[in-house]
N, C-alpha and C. Protein backbone atom coordinates (compact mmCIF):
# COMPACT_ATOMS: atom_id res chain seq x y z
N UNK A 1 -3.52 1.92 12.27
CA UNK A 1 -4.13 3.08 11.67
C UNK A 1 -3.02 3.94 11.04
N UNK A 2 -3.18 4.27 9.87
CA UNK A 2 -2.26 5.36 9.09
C UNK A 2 -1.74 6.73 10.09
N UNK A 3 -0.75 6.70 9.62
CA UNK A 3 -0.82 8.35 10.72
C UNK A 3 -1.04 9.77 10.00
N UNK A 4 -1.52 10.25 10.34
CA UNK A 4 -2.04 11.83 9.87
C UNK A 4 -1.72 12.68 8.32
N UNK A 5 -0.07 12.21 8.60
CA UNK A 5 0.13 13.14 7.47
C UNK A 5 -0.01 12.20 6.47
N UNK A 6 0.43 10.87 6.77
CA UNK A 6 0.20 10.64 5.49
C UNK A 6 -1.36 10.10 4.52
N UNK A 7 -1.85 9.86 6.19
CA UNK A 7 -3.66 10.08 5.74
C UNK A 7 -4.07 11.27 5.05
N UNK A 8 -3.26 12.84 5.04
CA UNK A 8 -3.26 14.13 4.72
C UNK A 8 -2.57 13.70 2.95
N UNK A 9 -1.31 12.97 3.24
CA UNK A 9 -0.82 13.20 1.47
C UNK A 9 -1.17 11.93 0.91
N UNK A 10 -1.94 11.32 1.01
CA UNK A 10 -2.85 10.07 0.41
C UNK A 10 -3.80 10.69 -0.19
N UNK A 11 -4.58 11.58 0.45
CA UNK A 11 -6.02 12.03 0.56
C UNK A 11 -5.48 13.07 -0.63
N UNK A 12 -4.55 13.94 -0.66
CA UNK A 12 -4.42 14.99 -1.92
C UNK A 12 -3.85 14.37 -2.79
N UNK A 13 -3.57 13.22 -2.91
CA UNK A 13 -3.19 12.18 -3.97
C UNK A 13 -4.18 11.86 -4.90
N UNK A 14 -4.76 10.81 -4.08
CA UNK A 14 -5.97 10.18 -4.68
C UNK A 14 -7.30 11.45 -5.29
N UNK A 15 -7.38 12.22 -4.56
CA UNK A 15 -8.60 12.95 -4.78
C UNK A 15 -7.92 14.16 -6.25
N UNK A 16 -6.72 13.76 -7.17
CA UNK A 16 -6.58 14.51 -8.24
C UNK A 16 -6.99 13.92 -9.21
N UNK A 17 -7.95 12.54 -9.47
CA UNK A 17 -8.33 11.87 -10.19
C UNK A 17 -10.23 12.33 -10.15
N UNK A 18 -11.17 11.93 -11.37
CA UNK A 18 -12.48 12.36 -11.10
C UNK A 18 -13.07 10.96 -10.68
N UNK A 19 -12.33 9.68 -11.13
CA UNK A 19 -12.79 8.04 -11.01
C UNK A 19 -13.42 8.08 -9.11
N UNK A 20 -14.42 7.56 -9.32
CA UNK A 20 -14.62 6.82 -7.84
C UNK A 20 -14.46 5.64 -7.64
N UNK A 21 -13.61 4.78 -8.46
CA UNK A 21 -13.82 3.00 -8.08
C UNK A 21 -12.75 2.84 -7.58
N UNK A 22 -12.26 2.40 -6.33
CA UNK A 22 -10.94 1.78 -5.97
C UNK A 22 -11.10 0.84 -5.18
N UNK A 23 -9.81 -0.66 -5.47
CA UNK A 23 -9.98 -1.27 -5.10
C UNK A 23 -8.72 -1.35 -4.14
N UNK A 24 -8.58 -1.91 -2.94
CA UNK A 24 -7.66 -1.63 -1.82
C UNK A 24 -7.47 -3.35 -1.58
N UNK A 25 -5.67 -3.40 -1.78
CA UNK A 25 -4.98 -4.93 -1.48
C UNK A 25 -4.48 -4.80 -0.20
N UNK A 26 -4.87 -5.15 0.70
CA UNK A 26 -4.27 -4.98 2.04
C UNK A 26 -5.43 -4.57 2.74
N UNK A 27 -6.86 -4.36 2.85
CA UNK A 27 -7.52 -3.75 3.65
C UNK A 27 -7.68 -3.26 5.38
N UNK A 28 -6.86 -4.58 5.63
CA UNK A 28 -7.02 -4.75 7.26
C UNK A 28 -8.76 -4.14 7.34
N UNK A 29 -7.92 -3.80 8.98
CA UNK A 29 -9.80 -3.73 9.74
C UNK A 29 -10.71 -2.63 8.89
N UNK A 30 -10.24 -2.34 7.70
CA UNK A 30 -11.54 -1.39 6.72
C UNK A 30 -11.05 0.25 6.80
N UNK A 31 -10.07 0.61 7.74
CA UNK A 31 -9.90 1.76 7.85
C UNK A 31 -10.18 2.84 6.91
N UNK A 32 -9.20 2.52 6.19
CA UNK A 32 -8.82 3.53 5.03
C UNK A 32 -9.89 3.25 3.79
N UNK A 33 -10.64 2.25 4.02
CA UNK A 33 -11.45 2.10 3.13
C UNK A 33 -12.62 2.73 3.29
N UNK A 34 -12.63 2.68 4.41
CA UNK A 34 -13.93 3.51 5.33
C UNK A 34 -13.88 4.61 5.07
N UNK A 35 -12.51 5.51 5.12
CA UNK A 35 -12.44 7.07 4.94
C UNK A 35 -11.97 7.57 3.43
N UNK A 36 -12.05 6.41 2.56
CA UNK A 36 -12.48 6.67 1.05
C UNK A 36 -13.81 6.99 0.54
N UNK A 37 -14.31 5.62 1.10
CA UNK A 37 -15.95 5.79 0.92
C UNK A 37 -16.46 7.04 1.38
N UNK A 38 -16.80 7.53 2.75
CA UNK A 38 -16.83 8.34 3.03
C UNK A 38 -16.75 10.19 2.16
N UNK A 39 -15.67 9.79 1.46
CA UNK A 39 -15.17 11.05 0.17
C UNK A 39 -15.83 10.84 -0.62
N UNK A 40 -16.86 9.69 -0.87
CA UNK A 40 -17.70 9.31 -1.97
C UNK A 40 -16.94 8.19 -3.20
N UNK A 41 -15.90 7.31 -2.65
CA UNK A 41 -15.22 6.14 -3.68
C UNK A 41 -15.55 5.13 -3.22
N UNK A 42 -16.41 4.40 -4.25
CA UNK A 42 -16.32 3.42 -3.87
C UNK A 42 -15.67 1.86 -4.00
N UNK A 43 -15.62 1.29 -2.79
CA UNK A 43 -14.57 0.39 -2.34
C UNK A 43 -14.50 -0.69 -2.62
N UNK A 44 -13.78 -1.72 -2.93
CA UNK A 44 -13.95 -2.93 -2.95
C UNK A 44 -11.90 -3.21 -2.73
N UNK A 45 -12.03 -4.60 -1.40
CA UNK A 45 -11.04 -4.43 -0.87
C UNK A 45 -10.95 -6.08 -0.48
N UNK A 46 -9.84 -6.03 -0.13
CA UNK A 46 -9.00 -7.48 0.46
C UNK A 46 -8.31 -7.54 1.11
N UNK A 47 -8.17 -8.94 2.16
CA UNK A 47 -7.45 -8.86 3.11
C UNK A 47 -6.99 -10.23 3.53
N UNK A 48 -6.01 -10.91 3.60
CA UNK A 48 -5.32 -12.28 4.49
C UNK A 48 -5.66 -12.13 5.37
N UNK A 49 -5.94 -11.53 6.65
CA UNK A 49 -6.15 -11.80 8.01
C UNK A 49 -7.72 -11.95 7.98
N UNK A 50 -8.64 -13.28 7.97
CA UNK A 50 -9.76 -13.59 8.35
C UNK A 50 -10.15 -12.63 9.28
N UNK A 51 -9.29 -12.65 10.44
CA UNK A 51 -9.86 -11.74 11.66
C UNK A 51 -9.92 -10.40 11.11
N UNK A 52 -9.23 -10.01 11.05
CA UNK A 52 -9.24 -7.95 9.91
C UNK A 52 -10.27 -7.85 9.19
N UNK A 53 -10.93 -9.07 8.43
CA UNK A 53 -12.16 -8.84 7.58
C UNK A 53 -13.34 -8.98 8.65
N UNK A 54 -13.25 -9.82 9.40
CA UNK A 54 -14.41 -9.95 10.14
C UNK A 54 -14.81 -8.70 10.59
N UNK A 55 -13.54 -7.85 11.23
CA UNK A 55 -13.58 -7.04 12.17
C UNK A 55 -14.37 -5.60 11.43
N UNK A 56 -13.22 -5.65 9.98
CA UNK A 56 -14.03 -4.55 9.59
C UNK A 56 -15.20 -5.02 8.61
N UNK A 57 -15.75 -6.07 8.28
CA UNK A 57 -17.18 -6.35 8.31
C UNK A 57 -18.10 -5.76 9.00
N UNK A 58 -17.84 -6.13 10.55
CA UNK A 58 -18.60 -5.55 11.62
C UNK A 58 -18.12 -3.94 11.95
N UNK A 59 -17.49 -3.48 11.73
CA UNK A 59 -17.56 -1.77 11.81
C UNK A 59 -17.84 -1.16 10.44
N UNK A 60 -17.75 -2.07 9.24
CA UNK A 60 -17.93 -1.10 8.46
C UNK A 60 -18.84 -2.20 7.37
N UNK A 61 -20.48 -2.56 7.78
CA UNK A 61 -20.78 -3.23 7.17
C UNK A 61 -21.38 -2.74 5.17
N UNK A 62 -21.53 -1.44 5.32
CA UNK A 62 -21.36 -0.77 4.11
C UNK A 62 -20.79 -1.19 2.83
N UNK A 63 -19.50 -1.64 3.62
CA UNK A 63 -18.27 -1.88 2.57
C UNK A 63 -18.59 -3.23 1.92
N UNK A 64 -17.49 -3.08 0.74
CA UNK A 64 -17.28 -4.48 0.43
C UNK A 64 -15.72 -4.78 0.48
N UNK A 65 -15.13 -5.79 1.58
CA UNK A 65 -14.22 -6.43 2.00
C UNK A 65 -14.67 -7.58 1.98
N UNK A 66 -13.63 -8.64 1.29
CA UNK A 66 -13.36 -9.79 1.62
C UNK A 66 -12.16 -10.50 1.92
N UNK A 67 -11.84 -11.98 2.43
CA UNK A 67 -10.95 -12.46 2.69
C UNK A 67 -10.67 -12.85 1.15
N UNK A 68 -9.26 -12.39 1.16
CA UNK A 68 -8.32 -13.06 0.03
C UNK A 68 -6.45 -12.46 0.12
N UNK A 69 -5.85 -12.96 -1.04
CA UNK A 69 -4.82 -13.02 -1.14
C UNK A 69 -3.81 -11.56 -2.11
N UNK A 70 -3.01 -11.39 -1.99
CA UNK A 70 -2.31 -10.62 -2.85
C UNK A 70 -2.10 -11.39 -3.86
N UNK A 71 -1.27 -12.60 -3.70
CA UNK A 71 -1.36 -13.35 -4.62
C UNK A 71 -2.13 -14.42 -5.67
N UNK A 72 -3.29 -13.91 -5.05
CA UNK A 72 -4.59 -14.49 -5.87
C UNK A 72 -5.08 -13.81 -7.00
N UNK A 73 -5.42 -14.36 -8.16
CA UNK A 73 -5.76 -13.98 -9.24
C UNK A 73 -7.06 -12.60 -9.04
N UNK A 74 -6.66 -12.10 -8.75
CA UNK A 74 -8.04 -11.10 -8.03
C UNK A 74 -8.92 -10.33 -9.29
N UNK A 75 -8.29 -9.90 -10.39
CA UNK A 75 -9.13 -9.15 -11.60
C UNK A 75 -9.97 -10.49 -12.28
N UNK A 76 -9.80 -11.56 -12.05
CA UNK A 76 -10.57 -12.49 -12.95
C UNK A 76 -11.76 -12.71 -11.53
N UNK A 77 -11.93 -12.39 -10.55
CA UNK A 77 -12.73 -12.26 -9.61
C UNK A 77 -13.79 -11.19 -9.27
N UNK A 78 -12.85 -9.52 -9.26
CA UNK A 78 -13.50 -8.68 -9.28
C UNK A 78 -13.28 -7.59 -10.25
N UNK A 79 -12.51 -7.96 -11.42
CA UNK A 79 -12.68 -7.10 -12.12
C UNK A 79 -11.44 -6.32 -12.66
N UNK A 80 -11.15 -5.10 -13.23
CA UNK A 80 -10.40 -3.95 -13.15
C UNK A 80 -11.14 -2.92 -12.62
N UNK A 81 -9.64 -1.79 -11.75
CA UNK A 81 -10.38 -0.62 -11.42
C UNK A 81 -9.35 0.53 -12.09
N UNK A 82 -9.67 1.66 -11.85
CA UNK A 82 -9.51 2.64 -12.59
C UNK A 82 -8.10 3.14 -11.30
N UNK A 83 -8.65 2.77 -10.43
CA UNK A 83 -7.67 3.34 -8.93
C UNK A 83 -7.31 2.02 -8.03
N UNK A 84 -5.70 1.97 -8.15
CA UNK A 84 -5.79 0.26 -6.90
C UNK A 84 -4.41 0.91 -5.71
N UNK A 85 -4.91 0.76 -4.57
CA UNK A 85 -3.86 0.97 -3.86
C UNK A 85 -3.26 -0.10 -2.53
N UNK A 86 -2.54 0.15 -1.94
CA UNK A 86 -1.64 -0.89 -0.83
C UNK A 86 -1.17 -0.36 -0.03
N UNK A 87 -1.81 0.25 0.96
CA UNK A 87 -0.81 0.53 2.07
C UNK A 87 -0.01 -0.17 2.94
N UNK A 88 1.50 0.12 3.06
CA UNK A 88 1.82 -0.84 4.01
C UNK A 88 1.62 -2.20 3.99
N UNK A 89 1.84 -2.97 2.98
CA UNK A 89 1.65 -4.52 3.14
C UNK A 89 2.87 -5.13 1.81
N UNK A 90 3.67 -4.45 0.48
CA UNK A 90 4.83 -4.78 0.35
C UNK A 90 5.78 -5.36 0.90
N UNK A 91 6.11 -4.68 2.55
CA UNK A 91 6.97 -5.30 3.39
C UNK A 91 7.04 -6.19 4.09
N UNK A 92 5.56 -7.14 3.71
CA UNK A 92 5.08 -8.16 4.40
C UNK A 92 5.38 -9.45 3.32
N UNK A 93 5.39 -9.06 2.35
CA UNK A 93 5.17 -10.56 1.26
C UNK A 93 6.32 -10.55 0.81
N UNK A 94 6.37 -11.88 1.07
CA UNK A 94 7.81 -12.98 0.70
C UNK A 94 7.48 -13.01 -0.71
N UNK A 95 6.69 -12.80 -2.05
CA UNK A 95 7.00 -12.92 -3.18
C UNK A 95 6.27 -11.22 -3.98
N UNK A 96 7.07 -10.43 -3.78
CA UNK A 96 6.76 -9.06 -3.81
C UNK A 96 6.23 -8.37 -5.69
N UNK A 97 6.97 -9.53 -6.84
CA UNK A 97 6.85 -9.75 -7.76
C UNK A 97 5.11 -10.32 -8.56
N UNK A 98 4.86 -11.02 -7.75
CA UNK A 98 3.67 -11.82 -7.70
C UNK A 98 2.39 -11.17 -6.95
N UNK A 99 2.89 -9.97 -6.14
CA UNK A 99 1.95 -9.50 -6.03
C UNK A 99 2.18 -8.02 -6.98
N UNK A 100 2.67 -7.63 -7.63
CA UNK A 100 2.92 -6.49 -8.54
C UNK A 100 2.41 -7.05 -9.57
N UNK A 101 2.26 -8.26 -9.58
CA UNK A 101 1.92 -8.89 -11.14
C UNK A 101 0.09 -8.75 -10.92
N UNK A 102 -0.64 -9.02 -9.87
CA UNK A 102 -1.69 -9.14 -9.51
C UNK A 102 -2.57 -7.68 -9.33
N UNK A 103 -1.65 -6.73 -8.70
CA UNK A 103 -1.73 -5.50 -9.11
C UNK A 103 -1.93 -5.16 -10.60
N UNK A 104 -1.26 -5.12 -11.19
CA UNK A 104 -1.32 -4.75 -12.39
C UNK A 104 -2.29 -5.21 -13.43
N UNK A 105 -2.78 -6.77 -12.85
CA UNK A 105 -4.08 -7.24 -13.28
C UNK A 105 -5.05 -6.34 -13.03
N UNK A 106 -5.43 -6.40 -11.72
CA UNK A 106 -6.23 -5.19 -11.31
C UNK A 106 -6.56 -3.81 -12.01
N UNK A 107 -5.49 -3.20 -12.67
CA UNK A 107 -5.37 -1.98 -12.57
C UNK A 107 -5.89 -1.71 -14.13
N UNK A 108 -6.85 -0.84 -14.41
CA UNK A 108 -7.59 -0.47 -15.99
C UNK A 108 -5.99 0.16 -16.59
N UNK A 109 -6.00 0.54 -17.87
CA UNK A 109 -5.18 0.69 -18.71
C UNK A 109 -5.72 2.24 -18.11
N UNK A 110 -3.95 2.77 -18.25
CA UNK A 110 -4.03 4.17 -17.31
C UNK A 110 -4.93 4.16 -16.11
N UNK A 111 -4.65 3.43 -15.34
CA UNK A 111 -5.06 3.80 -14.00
C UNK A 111 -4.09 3.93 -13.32
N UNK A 112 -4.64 4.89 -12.09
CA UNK A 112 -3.72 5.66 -11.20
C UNK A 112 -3.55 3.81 -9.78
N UNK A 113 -1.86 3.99 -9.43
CA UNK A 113 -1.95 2.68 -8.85
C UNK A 113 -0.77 3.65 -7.66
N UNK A 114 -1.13 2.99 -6.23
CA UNK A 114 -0.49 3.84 -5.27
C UNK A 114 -0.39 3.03 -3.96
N UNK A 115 1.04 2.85 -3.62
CA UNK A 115 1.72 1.70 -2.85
C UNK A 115 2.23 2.80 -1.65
N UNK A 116 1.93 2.31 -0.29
CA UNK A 116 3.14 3.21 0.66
C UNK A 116 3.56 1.71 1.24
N UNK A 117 4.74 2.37 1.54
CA UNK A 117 5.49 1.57 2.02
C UNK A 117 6.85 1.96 3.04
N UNK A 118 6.79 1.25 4.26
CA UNK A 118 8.13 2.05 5.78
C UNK A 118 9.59 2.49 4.28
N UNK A 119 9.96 3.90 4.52
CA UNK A 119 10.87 4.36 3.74
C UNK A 119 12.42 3.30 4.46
N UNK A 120 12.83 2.96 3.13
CA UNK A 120 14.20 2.48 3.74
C UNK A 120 15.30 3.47 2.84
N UNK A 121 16.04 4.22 2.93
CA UNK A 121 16.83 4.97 2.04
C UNK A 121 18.32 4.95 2.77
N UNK A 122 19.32 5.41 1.99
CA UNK A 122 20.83 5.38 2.54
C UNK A 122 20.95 6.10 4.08
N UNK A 123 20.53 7.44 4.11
CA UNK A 123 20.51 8.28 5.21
C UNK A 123 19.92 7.76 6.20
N UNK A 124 18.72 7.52 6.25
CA UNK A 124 18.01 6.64 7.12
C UNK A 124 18.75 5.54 7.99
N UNK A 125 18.71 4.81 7.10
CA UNK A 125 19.86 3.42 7.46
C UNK A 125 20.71 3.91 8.02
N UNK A 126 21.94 4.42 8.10
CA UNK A 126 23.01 5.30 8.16
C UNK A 126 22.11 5.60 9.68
N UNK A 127 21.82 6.63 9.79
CA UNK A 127 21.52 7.13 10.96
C UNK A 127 20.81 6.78 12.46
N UNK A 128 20.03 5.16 11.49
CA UNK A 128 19.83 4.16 12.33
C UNK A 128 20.97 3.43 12.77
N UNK A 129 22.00 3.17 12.07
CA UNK A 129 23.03 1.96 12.72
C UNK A 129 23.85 3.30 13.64
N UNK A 130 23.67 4.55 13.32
CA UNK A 130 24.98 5.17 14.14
C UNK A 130 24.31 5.53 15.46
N UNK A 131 23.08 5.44 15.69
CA UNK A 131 22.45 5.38 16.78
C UNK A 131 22.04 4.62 17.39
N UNK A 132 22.75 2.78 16.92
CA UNK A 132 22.35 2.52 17.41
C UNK A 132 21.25 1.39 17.55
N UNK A 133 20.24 2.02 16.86
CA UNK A 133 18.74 1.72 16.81
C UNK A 133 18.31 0.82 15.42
N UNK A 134 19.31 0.29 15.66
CA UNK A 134 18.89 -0.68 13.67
C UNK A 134 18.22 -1.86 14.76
N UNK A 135 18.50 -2.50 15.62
CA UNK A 135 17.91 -3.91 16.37
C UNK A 135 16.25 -3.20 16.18
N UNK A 136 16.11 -2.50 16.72
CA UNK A 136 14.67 -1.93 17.37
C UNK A 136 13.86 -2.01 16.40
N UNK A 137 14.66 -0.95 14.91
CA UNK A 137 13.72 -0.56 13.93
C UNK A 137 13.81 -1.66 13.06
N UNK A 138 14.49 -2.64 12.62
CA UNK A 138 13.80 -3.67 12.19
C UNK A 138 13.11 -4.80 12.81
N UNK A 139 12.82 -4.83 14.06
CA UNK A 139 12.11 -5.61 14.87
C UNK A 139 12.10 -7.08 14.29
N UNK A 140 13.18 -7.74 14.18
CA UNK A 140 13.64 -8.53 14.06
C UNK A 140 12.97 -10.35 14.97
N UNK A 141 12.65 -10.03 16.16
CA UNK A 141 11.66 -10.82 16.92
C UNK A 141 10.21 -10.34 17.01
N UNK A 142 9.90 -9.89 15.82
CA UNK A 142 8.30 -9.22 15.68
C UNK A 142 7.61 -10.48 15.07
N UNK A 143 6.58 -11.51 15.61
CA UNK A 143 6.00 -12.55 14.78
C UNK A 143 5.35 -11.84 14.00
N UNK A 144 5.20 -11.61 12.62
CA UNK A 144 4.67 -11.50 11.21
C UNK A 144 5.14 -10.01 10.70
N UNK A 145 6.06 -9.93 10.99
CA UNK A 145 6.43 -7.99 11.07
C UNK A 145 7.58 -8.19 9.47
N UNK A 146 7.71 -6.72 9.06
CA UNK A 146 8.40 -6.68 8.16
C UNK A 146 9.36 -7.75 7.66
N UNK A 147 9.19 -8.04 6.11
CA UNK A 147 10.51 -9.24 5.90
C UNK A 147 11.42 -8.22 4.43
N UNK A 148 10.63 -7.42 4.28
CA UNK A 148 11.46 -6.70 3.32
C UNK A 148 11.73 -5.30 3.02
N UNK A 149 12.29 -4.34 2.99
CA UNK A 149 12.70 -2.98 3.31
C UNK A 149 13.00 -2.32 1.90
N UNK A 150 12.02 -1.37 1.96
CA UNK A 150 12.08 -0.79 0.03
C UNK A 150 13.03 0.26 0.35
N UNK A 151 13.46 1.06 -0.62
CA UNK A 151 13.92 2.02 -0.58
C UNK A 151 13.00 2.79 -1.75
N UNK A 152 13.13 3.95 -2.68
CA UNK A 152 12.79 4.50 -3.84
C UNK A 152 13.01 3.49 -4.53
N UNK A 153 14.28 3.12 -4.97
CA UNK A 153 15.03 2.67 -6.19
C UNK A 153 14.77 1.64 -6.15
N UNK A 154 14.53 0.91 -5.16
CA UNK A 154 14.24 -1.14 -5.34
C UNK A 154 12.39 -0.77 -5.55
N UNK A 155 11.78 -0.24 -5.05
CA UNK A 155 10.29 -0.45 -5.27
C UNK A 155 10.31 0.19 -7.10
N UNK A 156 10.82 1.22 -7.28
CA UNK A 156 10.75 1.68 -8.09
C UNK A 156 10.95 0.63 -9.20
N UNK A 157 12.38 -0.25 -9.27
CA UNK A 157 12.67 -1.50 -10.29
C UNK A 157 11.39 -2.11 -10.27
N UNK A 158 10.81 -2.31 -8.89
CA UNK A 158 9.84 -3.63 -8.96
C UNK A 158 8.84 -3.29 -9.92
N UNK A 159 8.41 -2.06 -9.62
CA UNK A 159 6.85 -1.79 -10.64
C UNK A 159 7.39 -1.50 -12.03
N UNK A 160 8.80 -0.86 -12.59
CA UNK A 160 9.02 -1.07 -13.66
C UNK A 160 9.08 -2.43 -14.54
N UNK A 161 9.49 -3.10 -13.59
CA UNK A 161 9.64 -4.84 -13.92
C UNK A 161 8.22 -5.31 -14.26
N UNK A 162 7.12 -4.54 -13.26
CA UNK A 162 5.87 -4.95 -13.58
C UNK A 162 5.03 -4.64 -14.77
N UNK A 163 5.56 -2.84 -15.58
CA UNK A 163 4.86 -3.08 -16.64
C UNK A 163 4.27 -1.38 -15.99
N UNK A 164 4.66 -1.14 -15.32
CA UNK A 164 4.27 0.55 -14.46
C UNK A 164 5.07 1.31 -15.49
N UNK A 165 4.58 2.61 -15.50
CA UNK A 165 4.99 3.68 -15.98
C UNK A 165 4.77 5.24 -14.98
N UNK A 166 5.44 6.10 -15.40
CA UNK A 166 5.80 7.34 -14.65
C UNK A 166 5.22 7.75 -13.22
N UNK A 167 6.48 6.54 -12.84
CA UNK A 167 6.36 6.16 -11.23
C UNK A 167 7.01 7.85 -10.52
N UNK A 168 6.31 8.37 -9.32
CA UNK A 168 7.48 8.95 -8.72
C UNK A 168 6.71 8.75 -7.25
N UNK A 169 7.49 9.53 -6.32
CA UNK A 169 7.23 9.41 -4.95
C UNK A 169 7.02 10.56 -4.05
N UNK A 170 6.57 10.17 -3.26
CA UNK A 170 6.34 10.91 -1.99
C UNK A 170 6.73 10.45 -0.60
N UNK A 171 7.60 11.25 -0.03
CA UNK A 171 7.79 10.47 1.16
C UNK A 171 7.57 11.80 2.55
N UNK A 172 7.00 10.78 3.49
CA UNK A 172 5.65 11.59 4.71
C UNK A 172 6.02 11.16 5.79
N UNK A 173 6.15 11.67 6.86
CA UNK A 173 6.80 11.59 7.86
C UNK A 173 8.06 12.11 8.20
N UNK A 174 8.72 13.19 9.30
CA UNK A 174 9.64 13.54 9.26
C UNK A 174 10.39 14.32 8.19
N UNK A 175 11.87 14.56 8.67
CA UNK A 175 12.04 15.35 7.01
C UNK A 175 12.51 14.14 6.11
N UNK A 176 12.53 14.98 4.51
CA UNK A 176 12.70 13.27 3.22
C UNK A 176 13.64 12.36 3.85
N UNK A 177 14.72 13.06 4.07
CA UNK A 177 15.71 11.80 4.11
C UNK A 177 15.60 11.25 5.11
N UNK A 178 14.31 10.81 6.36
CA UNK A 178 14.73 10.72 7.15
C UNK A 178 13.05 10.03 7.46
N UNK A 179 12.65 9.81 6.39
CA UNK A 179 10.83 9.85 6.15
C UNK A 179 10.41 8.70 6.93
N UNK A 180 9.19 8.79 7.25
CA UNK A 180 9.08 7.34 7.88
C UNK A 180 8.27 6.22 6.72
N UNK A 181 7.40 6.97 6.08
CA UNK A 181 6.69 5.69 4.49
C UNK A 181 7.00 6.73 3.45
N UNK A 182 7.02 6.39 2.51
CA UNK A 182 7.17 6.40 1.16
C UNK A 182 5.87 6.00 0.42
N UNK A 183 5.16 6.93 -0.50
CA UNK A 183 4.12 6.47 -1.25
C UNK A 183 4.69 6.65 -2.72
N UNK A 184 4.25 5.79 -3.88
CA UNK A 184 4.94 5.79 -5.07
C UNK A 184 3.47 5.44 -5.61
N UNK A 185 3.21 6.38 -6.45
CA UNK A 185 2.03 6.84 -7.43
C UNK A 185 2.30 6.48 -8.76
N UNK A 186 2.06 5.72 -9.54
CA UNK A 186 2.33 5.69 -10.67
C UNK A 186 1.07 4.83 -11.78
N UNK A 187 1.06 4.53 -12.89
CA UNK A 187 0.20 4.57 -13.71
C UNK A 187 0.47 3.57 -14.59
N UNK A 188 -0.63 2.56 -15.33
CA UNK A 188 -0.97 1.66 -15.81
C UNK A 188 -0.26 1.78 -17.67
């Protein structure tokens, strides 16, 4: 489950647009999709973990979630939306390119497109190895846990590479330099 604040600076994100269509790459168990709808957007979402769709099938039969891929051709399936977002699931895919490319399928010409992702920045880092705590926080013996660590400037290349325009960020949790995700808002 998202944690608070940044369920708080998601929510004043998304809601500066008048569009209600968004489509969500990463859905897991329906969460955040659930508390879109809810605001009155409606959802259409995806997810790799069979079990995560089932699950939020059954809590949130309302919705529309299905099983699929980041890297699956997904706009020749369901379409373009006006709003596409990803929480937390960048740091999971081994071809991070390929799913920015699939994104961007997705995404209507000028649409608002919005990625969070665990902040990796100099300070951070830095203050993890001098404490210490770099084994822990990259959880290194985690089966399916992080394989890649953004910072601003590397996510930022990626969506420029993709064809994104006037990317900037937000980072939630703790103070900036020290943030725990990073959300990067930017446009089609």
């Amino acid at each position: 489950m998202c944690p608070p604040l940044f369920v708080a600076s998601f929510t004043k994100t998304i809601k500066k647009t008048s569009v209600y269509k968004v489509f969500e790459i990463g859905c897991g168990s329906g969460v955040t999709a659930n508390m879109l709808h809810q605001s009155g957007y409606k959802v259409v979402g995806i997810d790799a973990s069979k079990m995560g769709i089932e699950q939020a099938n059954k809590a949130f039969p309302q919705l529309q979630l299905y099983h699929g891929s980041a890297y699956d051709n997904l706009s020749d399936v369901y379409g373009q939306f006006p709003i596409v977002v990803s929480l937390e699931v960048v740091e999971h895919l081994y071809d991070p390119r390929q799913f920015a490319k699939t994104f961007y399928n997705l995404l209507e010409e000028d649409g608002l497109g919005i990625i969070s992702t665990p902040y990796h920045g100099y300070f951070k880092n830095l203050a993890l190895a001098i404490t210490g705590k770099m084994d822990a926080h990259f959880t290194a013996l985690w089966d399916g846990g992080h394989i890649k660590f953004w910072s601003m400037e590397t996510l930022k290349q990626l969506l420029l590479e993709a064809g994104f325009r006037d990317i900037y960020f937000i980072r939630v949790g703790r103070v900036p330099m020290l943030a725990k995700s990073m959300i990067a808002v930017f446009r089609k």
